[in-house]
C-alpha atoms as a PDB file:
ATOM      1  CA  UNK A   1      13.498  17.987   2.676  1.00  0.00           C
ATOM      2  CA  UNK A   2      11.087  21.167   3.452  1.00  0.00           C
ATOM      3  CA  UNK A   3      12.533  23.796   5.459  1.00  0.00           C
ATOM      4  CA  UNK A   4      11.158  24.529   8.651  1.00  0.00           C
ATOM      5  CA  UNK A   5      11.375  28.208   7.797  1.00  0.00           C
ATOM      6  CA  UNK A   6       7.430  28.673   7.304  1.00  0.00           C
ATOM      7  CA  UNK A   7       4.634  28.195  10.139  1.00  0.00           C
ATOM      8  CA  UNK A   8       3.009  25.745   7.609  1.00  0.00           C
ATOM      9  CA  UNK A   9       5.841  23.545   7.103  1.00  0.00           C
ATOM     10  CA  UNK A  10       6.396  23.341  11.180  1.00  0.00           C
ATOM     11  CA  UNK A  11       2.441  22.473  11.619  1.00  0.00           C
ATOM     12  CA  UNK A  12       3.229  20.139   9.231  1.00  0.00           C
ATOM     13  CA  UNK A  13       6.221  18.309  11.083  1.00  0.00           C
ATOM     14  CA  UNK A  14       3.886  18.465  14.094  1.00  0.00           C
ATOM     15  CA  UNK A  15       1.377  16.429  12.780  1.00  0.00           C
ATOM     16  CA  UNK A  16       3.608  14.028  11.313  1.00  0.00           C
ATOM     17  CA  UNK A  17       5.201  13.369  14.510  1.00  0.00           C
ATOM     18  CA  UNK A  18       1.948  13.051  16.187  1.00  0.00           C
ATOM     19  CA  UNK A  19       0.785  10.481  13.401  1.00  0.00           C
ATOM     20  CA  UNK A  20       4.543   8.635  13.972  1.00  0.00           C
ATOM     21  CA  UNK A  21       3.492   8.029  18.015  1.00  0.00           C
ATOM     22  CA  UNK A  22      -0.390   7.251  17.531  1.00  0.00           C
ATOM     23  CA  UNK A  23       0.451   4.214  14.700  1.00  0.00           C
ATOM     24  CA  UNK A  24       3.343   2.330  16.521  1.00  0.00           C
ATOM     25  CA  UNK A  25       1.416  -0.514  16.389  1.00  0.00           C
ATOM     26  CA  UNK A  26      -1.058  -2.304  13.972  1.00  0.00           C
ATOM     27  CA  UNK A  27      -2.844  -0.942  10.789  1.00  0.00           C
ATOM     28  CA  UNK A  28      -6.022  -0.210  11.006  1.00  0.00           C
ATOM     29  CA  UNK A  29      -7.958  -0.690   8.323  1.00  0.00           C
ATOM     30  CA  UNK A  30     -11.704   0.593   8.937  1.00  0.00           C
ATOM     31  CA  UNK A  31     -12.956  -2.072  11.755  1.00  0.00           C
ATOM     32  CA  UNK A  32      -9.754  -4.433  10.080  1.00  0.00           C
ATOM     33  CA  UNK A  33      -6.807  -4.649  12.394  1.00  0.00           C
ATOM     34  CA  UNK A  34      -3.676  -5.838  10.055  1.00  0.00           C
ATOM     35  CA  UNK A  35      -0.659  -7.145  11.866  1.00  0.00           C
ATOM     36  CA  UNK A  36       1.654  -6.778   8.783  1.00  0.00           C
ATOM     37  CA  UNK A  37       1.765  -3.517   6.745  1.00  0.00           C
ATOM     38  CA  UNK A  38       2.856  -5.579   3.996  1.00  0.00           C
ATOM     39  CA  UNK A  39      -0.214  -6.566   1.261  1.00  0.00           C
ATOM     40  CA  UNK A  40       0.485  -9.066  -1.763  1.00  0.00           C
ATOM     41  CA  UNK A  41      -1.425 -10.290  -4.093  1.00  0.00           C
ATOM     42  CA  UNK A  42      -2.010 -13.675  -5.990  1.00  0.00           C
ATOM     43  CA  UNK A  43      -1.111 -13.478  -9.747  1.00  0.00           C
ATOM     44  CA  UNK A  44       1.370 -13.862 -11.824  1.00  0.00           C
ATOM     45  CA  UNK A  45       2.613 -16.620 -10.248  1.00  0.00           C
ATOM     46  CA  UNK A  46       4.390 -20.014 -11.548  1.00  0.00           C
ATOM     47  CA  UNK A  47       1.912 -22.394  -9.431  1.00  0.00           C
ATOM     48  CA  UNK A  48      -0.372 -22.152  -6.323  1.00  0.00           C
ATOM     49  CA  UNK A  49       2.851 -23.681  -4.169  1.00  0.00           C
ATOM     50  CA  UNK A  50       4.964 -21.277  -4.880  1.00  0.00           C
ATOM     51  CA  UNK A  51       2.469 -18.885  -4.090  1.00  0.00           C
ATOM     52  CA  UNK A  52       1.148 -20.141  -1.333  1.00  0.00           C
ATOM     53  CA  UNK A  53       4.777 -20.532  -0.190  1.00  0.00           C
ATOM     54  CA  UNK A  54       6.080 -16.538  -0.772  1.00  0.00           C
ATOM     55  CA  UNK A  55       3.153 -15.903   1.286  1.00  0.00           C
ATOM     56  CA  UNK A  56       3.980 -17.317   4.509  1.00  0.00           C
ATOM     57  CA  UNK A  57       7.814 -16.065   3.722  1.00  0.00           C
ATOM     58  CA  UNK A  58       6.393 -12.266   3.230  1.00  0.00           C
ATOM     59  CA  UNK A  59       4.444 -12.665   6.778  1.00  0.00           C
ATOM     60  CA  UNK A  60       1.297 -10.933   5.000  1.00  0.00           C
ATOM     61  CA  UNK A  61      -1.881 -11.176   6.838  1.00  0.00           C
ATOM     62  CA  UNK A  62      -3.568  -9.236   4.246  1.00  0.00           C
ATOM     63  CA  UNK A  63      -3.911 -10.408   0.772  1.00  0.00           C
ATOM     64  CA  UNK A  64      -5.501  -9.154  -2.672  1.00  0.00           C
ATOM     65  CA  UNK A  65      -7.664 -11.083  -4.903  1.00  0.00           C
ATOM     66  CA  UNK A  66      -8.973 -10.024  -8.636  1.00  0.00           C
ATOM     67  CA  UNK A  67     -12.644 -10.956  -8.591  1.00  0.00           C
ATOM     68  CA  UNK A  68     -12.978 -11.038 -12.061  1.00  0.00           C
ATOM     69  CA  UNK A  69     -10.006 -13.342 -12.818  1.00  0.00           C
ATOM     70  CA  UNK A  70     -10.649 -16.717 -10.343  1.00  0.00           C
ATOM     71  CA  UNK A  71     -13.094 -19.471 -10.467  1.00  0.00           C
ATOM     72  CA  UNK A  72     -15.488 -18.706  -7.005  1.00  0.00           C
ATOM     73  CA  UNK A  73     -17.155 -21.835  -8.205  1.00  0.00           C
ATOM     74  CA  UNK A  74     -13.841 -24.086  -8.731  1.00  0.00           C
ATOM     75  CA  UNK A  75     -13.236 -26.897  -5.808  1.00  0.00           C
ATOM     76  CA  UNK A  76     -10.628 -28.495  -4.350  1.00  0.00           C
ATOM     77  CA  UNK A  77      -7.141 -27.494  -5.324  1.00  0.00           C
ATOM     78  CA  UNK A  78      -8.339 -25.703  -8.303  1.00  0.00           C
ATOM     79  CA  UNK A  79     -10.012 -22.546  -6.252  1.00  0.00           C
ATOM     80  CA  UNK A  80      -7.149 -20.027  -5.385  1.00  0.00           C
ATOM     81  CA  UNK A  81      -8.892 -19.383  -2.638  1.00  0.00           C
ATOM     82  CA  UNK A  82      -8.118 -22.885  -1.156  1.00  0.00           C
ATOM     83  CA  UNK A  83      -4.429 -22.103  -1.310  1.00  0.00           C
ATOM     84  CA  UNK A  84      -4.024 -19.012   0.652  1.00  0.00           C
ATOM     85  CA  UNK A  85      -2.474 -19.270   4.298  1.00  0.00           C
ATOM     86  CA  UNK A  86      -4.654 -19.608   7.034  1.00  0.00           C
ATOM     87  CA  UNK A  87      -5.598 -16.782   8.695  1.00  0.00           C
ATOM     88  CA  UNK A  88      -5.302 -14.196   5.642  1.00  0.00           C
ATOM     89  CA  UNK A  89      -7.529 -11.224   5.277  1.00  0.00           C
ATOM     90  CA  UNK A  90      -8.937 -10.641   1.714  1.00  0.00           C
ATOM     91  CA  UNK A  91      -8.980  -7.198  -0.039  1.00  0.00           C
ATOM     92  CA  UNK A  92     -11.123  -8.294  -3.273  1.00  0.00           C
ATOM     93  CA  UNK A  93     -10.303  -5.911  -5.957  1.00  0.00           C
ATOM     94  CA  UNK A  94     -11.898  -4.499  -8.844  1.00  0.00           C
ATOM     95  CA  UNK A  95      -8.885  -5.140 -11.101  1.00  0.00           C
ATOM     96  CA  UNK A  96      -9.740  -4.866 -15.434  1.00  0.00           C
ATOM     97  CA  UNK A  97     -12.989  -2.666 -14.936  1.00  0.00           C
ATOM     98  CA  UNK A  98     -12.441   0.552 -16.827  1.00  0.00           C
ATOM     99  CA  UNK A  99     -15.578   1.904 -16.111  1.00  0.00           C
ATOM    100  CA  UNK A 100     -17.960   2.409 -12.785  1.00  0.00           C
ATOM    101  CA  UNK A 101     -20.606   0.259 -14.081  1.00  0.00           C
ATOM    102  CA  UNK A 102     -18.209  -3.186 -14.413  1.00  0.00           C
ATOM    103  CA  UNK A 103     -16.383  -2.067 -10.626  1.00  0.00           C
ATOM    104  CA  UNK A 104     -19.402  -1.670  -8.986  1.00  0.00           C
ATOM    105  CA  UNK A 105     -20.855  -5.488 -10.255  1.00  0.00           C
ATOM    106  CA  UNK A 106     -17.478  -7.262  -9.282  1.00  0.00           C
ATOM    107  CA  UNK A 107     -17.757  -5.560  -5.955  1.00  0.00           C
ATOM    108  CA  UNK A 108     -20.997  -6.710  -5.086  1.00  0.00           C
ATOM    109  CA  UNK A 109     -20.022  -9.827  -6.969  1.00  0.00           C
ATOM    110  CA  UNK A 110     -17.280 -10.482  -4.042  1.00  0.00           C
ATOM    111  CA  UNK A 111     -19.654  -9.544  -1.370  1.00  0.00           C
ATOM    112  CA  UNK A 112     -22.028 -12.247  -2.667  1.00  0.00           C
ATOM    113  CA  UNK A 113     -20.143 -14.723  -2.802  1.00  0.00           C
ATOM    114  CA  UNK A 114     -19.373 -14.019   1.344  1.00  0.00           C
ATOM    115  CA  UNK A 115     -15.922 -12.742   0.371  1.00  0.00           C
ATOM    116  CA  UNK A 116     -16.519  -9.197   2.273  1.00  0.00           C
ATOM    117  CA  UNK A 117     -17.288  -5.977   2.466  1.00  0.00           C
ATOM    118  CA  UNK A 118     -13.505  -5.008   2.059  1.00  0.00           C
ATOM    119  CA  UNK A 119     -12.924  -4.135  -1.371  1.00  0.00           C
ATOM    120  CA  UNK A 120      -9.690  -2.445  -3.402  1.00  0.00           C
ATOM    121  CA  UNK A 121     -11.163  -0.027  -5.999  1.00  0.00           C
ATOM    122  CA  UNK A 122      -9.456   0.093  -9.373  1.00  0.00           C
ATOM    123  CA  UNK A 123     -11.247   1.853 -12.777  1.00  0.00           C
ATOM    124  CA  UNK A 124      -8.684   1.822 -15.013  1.00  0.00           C
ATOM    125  CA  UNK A 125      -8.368   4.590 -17.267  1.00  0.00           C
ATOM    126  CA  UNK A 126      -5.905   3.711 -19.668  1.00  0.00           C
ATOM    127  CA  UNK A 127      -5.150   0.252 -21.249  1.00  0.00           C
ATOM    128  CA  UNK A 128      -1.450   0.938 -21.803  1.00  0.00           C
ATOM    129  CA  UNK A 129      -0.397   2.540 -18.656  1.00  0.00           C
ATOM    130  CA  UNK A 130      -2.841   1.221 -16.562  1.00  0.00           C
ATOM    131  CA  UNK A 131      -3.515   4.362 -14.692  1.00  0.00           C
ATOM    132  CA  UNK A 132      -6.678   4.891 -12.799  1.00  0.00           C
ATOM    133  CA  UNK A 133      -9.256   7.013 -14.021  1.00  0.00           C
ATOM    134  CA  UNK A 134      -9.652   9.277 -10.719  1.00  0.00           C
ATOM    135  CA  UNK A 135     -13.092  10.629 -11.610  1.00  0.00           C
ATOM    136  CA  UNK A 136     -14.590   7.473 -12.006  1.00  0.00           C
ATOM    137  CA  UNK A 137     -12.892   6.074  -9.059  1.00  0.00           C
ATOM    138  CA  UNK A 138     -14.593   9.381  -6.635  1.00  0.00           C
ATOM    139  CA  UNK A 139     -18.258   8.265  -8.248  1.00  0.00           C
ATOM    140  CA  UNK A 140     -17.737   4.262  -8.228  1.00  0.00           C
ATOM    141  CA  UNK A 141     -16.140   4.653  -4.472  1.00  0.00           C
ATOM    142  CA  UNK A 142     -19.068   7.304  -2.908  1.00  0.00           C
ATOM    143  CA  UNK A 143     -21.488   4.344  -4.311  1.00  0.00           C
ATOM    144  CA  UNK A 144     -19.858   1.419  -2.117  1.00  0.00           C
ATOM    145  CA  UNK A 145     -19.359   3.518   0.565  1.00  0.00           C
ATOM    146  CA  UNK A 146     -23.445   4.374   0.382  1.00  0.00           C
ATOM    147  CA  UNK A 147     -23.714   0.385   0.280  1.00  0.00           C
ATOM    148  CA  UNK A 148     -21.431  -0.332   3.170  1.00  0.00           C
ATOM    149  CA  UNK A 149     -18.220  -1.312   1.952  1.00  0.00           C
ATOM    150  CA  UNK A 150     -14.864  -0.745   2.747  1.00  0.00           C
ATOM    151  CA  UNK A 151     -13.399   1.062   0.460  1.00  0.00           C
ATOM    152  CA  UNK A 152      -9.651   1.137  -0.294  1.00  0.00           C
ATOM    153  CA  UNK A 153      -8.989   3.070  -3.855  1.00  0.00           C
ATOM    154  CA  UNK A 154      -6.073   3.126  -5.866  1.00  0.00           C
ATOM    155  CA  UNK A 155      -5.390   6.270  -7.508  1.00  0.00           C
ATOM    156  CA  UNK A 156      -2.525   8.465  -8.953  1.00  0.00           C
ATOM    157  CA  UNK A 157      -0.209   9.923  -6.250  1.00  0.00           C
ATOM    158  CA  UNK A 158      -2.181  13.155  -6.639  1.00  0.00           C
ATOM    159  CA  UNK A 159      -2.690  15.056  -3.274  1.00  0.00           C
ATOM    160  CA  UNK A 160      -6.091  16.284  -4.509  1.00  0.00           C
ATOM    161  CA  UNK A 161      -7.492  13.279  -5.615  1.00  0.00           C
ATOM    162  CA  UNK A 162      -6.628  11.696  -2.338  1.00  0.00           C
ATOM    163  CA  UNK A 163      -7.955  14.154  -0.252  1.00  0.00           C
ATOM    164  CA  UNK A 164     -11.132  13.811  -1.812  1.00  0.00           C
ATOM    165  CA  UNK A 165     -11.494  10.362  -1.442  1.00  0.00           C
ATOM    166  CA  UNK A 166     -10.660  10.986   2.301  1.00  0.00           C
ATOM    167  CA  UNK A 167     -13.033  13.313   2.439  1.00  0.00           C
ATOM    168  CA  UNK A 168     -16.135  11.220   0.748  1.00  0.00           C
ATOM    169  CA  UNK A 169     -15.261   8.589   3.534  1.00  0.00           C
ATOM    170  CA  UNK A 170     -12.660   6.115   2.098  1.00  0.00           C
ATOM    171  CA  UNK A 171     -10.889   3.638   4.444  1.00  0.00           C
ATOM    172  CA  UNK A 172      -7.554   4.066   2.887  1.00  0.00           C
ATOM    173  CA  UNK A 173      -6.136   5.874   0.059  1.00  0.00           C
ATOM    174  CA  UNK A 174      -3.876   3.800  -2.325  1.00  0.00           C
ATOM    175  CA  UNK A 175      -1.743   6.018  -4.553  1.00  0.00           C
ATOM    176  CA  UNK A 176       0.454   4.578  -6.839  1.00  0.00           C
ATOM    177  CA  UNK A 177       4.028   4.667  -6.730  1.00  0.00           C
ATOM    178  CA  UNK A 178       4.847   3.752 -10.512  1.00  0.00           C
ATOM    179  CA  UNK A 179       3.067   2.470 -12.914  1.00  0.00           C
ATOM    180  CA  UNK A 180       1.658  -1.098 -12.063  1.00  0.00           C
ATOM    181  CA  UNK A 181       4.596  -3.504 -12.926  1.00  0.00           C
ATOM    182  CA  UNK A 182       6.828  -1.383 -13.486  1.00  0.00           C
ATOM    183  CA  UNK A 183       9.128  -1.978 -10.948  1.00  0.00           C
ATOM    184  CA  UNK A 184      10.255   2.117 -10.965  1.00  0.00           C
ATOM    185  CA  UNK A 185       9.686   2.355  -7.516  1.00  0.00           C
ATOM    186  CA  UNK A 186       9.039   5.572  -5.739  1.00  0.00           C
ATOM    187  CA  UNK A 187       8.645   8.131  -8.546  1.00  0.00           C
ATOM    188  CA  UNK A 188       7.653  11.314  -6.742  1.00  0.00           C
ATOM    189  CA  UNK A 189       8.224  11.036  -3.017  1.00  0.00           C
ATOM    190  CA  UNK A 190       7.938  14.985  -2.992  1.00  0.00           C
ATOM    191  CA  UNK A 191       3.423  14.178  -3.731  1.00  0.00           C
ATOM    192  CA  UNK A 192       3.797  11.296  -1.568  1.00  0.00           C
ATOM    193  CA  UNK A 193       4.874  13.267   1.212  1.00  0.00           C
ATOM    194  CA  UNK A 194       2.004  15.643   0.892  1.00  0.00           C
ATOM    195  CA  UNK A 195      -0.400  13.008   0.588  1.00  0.00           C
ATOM    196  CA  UNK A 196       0.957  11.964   4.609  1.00  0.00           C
ATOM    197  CA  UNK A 197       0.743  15.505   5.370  1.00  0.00           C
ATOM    198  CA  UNK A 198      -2.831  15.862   4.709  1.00  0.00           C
ATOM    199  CA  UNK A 199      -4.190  12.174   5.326  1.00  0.00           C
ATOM    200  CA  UNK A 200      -6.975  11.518   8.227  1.00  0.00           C
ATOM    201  CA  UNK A 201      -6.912   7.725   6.559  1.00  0.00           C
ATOM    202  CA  UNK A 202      -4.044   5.201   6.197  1.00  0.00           C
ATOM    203  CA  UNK A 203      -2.089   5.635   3.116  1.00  0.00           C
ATOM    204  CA  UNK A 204      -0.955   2.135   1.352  1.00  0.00           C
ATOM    205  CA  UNK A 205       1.676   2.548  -1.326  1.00  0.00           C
ATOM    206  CA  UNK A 206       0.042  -0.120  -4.534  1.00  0.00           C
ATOM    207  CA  UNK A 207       1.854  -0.550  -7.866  1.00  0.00           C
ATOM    208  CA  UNK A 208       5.343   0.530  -8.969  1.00  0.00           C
ATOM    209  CA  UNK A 209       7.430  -1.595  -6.115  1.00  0.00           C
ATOM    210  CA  UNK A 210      10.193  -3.383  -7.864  1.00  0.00           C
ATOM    211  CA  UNK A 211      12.636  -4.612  -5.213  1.00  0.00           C
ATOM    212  CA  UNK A 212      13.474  -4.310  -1.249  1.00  0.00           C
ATOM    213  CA  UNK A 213      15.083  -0.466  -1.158  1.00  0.00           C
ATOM    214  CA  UNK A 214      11.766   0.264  -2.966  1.00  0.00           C
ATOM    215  CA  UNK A 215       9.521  -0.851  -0.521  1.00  0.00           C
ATOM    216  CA  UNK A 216      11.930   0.397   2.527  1.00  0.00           C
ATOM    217  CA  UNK A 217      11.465   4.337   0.713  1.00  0.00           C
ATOM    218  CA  UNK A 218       7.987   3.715   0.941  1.00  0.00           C
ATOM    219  CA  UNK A 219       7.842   2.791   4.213  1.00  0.00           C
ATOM    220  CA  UNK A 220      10.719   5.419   5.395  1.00  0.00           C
ATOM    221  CA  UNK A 221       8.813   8.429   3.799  1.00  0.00           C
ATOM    222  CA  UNK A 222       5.331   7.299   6.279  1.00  0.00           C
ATOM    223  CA  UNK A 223       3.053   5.265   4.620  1.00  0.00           C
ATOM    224  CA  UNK A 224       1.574   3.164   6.582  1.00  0.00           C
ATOM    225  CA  UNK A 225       1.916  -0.271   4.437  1.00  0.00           C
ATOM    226  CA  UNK A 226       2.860  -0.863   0.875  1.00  0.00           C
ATOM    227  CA  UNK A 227       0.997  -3.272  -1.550  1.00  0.00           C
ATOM    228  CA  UNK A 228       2.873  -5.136  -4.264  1.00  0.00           C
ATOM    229  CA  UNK A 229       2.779  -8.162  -6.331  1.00  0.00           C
ATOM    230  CA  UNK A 230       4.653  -8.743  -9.449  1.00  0.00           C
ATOM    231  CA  UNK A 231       7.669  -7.234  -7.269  1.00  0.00           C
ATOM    232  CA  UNK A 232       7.541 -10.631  -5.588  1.00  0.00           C
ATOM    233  CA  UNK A 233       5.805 -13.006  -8.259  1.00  0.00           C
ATOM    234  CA  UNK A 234       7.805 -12.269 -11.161  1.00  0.00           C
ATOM    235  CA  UNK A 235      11.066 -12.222  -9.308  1.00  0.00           C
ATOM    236  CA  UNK A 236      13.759 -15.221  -9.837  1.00  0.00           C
ATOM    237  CA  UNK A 237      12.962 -16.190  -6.422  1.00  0.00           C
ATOM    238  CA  UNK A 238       9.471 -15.266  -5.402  1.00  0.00           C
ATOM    239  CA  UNK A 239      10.116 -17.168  -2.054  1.00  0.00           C
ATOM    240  CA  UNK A 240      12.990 -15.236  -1.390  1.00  0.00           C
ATOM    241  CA  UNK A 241      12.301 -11.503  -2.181  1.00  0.00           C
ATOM    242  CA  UNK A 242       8.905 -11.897  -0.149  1.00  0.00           C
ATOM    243  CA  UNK A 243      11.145 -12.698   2.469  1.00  0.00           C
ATOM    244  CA  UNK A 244      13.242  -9.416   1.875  1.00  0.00           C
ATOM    245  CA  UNK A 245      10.164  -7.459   1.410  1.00  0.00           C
ATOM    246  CA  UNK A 246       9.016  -8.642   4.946  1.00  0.00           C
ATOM    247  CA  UNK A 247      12.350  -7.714   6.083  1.00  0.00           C
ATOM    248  CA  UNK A 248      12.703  -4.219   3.614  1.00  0.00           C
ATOM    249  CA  UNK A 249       8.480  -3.096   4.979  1.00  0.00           C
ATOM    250  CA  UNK A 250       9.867  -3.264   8.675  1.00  0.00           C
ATOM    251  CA  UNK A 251      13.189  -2.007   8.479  1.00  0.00           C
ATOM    252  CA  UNK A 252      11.284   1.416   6.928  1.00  0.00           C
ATOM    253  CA  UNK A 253       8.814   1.296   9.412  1.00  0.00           C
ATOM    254  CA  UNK A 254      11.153   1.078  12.247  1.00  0.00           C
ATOM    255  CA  UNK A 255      13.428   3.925  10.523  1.00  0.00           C
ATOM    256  CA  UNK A 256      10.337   6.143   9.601  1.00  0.00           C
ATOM    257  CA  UNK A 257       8.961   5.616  13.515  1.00  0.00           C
ATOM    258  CA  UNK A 258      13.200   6.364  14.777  1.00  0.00           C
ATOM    259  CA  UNK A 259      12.978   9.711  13.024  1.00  0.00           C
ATOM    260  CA  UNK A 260      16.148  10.089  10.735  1.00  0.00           C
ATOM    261  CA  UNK A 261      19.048  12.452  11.158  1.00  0.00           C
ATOM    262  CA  UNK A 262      18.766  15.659   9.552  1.00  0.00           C
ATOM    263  CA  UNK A 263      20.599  15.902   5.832  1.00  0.00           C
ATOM    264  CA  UNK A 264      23.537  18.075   5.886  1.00  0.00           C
ATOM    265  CA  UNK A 265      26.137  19.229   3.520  1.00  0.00           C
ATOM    266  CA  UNK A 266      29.253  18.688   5.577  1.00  0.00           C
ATOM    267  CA  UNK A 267      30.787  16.443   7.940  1.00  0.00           C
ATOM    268  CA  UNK A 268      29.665  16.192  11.345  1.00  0.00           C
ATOM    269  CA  UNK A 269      32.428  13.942  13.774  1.00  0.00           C
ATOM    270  CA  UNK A 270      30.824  10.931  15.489  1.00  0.00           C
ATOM    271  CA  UNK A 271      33.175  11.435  18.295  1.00  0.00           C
ATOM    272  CA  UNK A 272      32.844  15.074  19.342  1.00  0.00           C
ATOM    273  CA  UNK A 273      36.402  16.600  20.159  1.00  0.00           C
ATOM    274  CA  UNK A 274      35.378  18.702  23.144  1.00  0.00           C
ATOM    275  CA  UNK A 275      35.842  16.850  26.416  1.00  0.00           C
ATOM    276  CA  UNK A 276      38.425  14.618  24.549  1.00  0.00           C
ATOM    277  CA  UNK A 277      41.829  13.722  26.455  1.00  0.00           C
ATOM    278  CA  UNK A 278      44.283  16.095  26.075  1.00  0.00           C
ATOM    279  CA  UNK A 279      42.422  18.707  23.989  1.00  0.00           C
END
């Protein structure tokens, strides 16, 4: 919790609560207007059923694709693409380019082949941890944004980083929350926090999400949606944790948007005793 001691840290809660009554309603996205503020993606999964299934449970109206790992050319019931709900918004990404040259060709690559201009930025960094390289991600992203796309870019939870992606003209910021399958969840809600603080852009929560709770901290701390798929994909049930992630993304909204009792050390009664009977 910060203490409301300093000027900063009050100009701080100020904003936030300003942010909390402006976005009671849907995400924006650039021009996009996203009903849910929950965003899966496609892999990982058993079959094209089941995926097409945990879609409709989650509710998502927004869904990632990686460019560089489906047919485009594939018919029928063989393109992925076919097997998405109706209605779905898609976020290409730029997922398994580690370097601005390869991101910049799948982007375009999507845009050809009438995907969009929407696109989520990923240069990896790191084959192991599959962290983004931030540096590349600022020169592949001011690129795009020169050519006219959307840009969405996911990044370390680094308040620097995303306030210079802000500030270059990104649509969104996308810090992570853990490392991308890891299931931690929220690692370091103390960045995330200052990440809100500072943001002009919507900030969407992508990689690290491993169950409900996760996805509920996300959304409780003020981000305004939360991206995940193996969370949902590689679970037992796929059908039925989309459905709880649904459930978990607008139970944190609705508690974020509330506002939260303060944390306190001791007790406080429910019932108050003064004006009690007899006291």
């Amino acid at each position: 919790m910060r203490s409301r001691s300093s000027p900063s840290s009050v100009e701080a809660e100020d904003k936030m609560e300003k942010t909390k009554q402006s976005q009671d309603g849907p995400l924006l996205v650039g021009e996009h207007v996203i009903e849910s503020r929950l965003i899966v993606g496609t892999g990982k999964y058993e079959n094209y059923p089941t995926m097409k299934a945990a879609m409709e449970a989650s509710g998502a109206d927004m869904v990632t694709v990686a460019v560089r790992r489906i047919d485009l050319s594939a018919k029928g019931e063989e393109n992925l693409l076919n097997w998405l709900p109706d209605g779905m918004t898609l976020l290409p990404n730029t997922a398994g380019c580690y370097n601005i040259e390869d991101a910049l060709r799948v982007a375009r690559l999507a845009r050809e082949a009438a995907i969009g201009d929407l696109v989520k930025l990923e240069v990896i960094g790191d084959e192991k941890t599959l962290f983004p390289d931030n540096h590349q991600t600022l020169k592949a992203a001011e690129i795009l944004l020169k050519e006219g796309f959307t840009v969405l870019p996911y990044c370390t939870d680094d308040p620097i980083v995303c306030r210079q992606l802000q500030e270059i003209g990104c649509h969104a910021v996308m810090p992570l929350a853990a490392p991308i399958g890891s299931g931690l969840g929220v690692r370091n809600p103390y960045n995330l926090r200052i990440i809100l603080e500072q943001a002009t852009v919507p900030v969407i929560v992508d990689a690290g999400v491993g169950t409900a709770s996760d996805a509920a901290v996300a959304m409780e701390l003020g981000c305004d949606a939360v991206l995940m798929n193996t969370a949902i994909a590689g679970a037992g049930e796929p059908v039925r944790m989309a459905r709880a992630m649904r459930l978990a993304v607008e139970a944190g909204r609705e508690a974020y948007l509330s506002g939260r009792i303060p944390m306190k050390l001791y007790a406080t009664a429910s019932s108050p005793i003064s004006g009690r009977i007899g006291a």
